[in-house]
Protein backbone atom coordinates (compact mmCIF):
# COMPACT_ATOMS: atom_id res chain seq x y z
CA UNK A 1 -123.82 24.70 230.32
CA UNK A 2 -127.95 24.00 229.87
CA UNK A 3 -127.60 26.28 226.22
CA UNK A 4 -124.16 23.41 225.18
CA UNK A 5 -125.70 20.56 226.65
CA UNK A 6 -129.55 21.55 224.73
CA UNK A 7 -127.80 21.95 221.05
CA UNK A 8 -125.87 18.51 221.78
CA UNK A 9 -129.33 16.78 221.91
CA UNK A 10 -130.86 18.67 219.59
CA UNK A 11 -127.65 17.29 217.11
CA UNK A 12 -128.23 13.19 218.63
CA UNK A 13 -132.13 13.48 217.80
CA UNK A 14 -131.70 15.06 214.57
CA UNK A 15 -128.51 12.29 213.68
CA UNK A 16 -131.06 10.15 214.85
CA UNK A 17 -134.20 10.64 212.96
CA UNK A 18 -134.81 7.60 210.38
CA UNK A 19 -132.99 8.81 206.87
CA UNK A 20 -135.49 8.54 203.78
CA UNK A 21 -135.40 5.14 202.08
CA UNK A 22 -135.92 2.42 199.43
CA UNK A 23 -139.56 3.35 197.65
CA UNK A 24 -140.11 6.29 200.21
CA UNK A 25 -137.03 8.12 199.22
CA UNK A 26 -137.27 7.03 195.52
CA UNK A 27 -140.53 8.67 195.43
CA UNK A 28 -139.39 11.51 197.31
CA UNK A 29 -136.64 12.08 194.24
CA UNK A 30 -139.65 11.97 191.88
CA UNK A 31 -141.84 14.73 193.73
CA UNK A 32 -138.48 16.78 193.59
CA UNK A 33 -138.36 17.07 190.46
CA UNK A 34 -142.06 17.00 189.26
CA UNK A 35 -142.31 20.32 192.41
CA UNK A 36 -139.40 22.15 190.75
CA UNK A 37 -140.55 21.95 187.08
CA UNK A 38 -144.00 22.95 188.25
CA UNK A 39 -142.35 26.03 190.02
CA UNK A 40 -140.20 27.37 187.40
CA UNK A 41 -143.58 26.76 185.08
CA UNK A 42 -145.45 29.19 187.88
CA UNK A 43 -142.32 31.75 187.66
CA UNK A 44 -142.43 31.65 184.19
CA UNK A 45 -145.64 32.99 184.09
CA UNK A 46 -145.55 35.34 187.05
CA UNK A 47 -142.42 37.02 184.78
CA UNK A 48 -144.84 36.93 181.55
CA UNK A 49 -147.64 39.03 183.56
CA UNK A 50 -144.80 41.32 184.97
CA UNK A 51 -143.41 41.83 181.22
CA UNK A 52 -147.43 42.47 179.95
CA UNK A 53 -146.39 45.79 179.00
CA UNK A 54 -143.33 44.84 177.15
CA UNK A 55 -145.19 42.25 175.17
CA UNK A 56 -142.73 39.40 176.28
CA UNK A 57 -143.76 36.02 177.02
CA UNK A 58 -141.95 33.35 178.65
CA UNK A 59 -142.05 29.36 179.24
CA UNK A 60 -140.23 26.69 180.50
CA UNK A 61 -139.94 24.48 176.91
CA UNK A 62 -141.70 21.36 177.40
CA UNK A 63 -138.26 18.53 176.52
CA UNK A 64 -135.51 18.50 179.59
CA UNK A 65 -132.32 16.27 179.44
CA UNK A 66 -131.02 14.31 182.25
CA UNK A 67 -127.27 15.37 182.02
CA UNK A 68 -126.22 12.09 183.66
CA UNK A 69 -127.56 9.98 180.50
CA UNK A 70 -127.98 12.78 178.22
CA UNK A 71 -131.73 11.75 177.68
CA UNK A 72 -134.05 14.38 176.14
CA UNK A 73 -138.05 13.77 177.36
CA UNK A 74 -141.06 16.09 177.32
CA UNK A 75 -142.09 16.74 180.22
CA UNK A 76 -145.76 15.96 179.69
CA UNK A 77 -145.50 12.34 178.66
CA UNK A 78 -145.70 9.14 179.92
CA UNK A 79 -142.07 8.38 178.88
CA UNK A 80 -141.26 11.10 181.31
CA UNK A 81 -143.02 9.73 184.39
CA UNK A 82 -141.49 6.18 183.34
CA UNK A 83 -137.92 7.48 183.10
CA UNK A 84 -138.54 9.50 186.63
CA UNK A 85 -139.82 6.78 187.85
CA UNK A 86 -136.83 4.08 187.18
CA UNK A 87 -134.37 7.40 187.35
CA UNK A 88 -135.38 7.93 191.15
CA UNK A 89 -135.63 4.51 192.02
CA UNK A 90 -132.00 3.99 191.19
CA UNK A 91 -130.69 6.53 192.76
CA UNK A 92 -132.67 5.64 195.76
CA UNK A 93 -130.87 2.16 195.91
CA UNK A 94 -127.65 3.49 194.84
CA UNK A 95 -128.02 6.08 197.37
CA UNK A 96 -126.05 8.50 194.48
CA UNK A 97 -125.95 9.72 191.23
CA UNK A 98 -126.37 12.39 188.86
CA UNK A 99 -129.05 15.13 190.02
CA UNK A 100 -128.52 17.23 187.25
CA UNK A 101 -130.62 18.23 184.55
CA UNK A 102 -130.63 20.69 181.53
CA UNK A 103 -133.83 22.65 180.19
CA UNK A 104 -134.71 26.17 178.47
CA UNK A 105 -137.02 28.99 178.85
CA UNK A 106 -138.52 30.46 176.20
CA UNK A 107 -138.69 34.19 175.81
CA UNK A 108 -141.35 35.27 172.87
CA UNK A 109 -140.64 38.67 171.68
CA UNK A 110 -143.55 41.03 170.03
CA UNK A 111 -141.91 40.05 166.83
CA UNK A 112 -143.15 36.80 167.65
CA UNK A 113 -139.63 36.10 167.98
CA UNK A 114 -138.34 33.18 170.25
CA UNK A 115 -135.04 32.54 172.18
CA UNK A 116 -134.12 30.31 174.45
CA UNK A 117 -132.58 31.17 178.17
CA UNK A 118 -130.74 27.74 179.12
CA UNK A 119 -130.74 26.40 182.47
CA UNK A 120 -128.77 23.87 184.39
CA UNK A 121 -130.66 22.59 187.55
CA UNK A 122 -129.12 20.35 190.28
CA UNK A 123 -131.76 18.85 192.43
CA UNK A 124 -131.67 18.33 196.14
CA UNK A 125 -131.76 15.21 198.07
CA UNK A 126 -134.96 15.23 200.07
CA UNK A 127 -134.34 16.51 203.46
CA UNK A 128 -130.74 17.44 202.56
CA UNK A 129 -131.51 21.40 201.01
CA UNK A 130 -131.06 24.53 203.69
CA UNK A 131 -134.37 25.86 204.23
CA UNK A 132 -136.20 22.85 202.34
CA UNK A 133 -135.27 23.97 198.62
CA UNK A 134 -135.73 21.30 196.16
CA UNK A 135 -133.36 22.96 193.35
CA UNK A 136 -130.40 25.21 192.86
CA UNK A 137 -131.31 26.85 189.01
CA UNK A 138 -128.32 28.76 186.80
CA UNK A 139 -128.70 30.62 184.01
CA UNK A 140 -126.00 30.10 181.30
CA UNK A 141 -126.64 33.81 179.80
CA UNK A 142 -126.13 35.47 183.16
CA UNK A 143 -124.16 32.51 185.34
CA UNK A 144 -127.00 33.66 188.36
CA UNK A 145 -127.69 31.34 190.72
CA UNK A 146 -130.92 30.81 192.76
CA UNK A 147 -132.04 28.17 195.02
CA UNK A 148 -135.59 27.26 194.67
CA UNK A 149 -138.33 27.64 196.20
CA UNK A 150 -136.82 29.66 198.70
CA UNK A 151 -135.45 32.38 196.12
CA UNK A 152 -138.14 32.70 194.18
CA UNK A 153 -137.84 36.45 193.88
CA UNK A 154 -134.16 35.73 192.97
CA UNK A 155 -135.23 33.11 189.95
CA UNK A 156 -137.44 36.04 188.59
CA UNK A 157 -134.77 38.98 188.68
CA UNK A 158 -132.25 36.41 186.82
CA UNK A 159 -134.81 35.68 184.70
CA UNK A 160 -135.40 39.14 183.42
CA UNK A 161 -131.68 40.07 183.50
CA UNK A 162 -130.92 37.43 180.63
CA UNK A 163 -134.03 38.69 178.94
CA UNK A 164 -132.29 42.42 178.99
CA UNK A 165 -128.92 40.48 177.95
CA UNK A 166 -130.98 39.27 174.41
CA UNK A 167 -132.20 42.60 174.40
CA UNK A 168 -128.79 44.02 174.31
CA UNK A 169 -127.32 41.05 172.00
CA UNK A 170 -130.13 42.53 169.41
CA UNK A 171 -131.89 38.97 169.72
CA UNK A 172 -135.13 40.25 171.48
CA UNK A 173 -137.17 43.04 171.53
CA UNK A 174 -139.45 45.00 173.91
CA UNK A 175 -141.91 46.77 172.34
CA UNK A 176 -141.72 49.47 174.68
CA UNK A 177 -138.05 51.30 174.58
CA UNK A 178 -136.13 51.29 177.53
CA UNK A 179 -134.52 54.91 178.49
């Protein structure tokens, strides 16, 4: 009975640690987001280094869109840390709302020509992901699913099996042939 007894406190202590919170969680929400964006940035050029050879190079595009208001920002400006900022802080009084959000990679081809991969991104609550992910990613060209950070590996093989869908869709191409 000690193993029964041991998971039954381990479930009271963990029901009752204190729940994020008002500005704490609010800025919680904002890190989120700011951590994941800065990720798939990283991945994006991870892939690029990967693809040297193929003379492919790939970014997240700097404007996302909050799918709850359907507001377009870049990324980089102030707007954007004003709209997180009131974005996080009413979800963290509402205790809900829309966590999704729309952006695009950008594959550059030799050719110097450039698609876009779309992505839709549904961010975690903090403290609420398995494993401490802050983001579950899918890409529209593929429908793959990863959760991120802890499938980073996973992001990168999705990312690279939409770039072989352009490639087959005669959108992109490597300058290297594949056999």
């Amino acid at each position: 009975m000690g193993d029964s007894d041991d998971l039954f406190d381990m479930y009271r202590k963990d029901q009752g640690k204190a729940a994020l919170s008002g500005p704490t969680l609010a800025t919680a929400l904002a890190d989120t987001v700011k951590r994941s964006f800065a990720q798939i940035d990283e991945l994006c050029a991870e892939v690029t280094r990967a693809l040297a050879q193929a003379r492919y190079t790939t970014r997240l595009a700097q404007t996302v869109t909050d799918r709850s208001s359907y507001v377009r920002l870049d990324r980089q400006s102030e707007s954007f840390r004003d709209y997180l900022r009131g974005w996080s802080q009413q979800r963290a009084e509402k205790g809900t709302g829309g966590m999704h959000w729309e952006a695009q990679i950008l594959v550059t081809d030799h050719r110097r020509t450039t698609k876009e991969i779309g992505l839709g991104i549904a961010f975690e609550w903090p403290g609420a992901g398995e494993e401490g992910n802050l983001a579950f990613v899918e890409f529209w060209p593929t429908g793959s699913g990863v959760a991120l950070p802890s499938d980073a590996r996973g992001f990168q093989r999705a990312l690279v099996a939409s770039i072989i869908k352009l490639e087959q869709a005669g959108e992109l191409s490597s300058v290297k042939g594949r056999g």
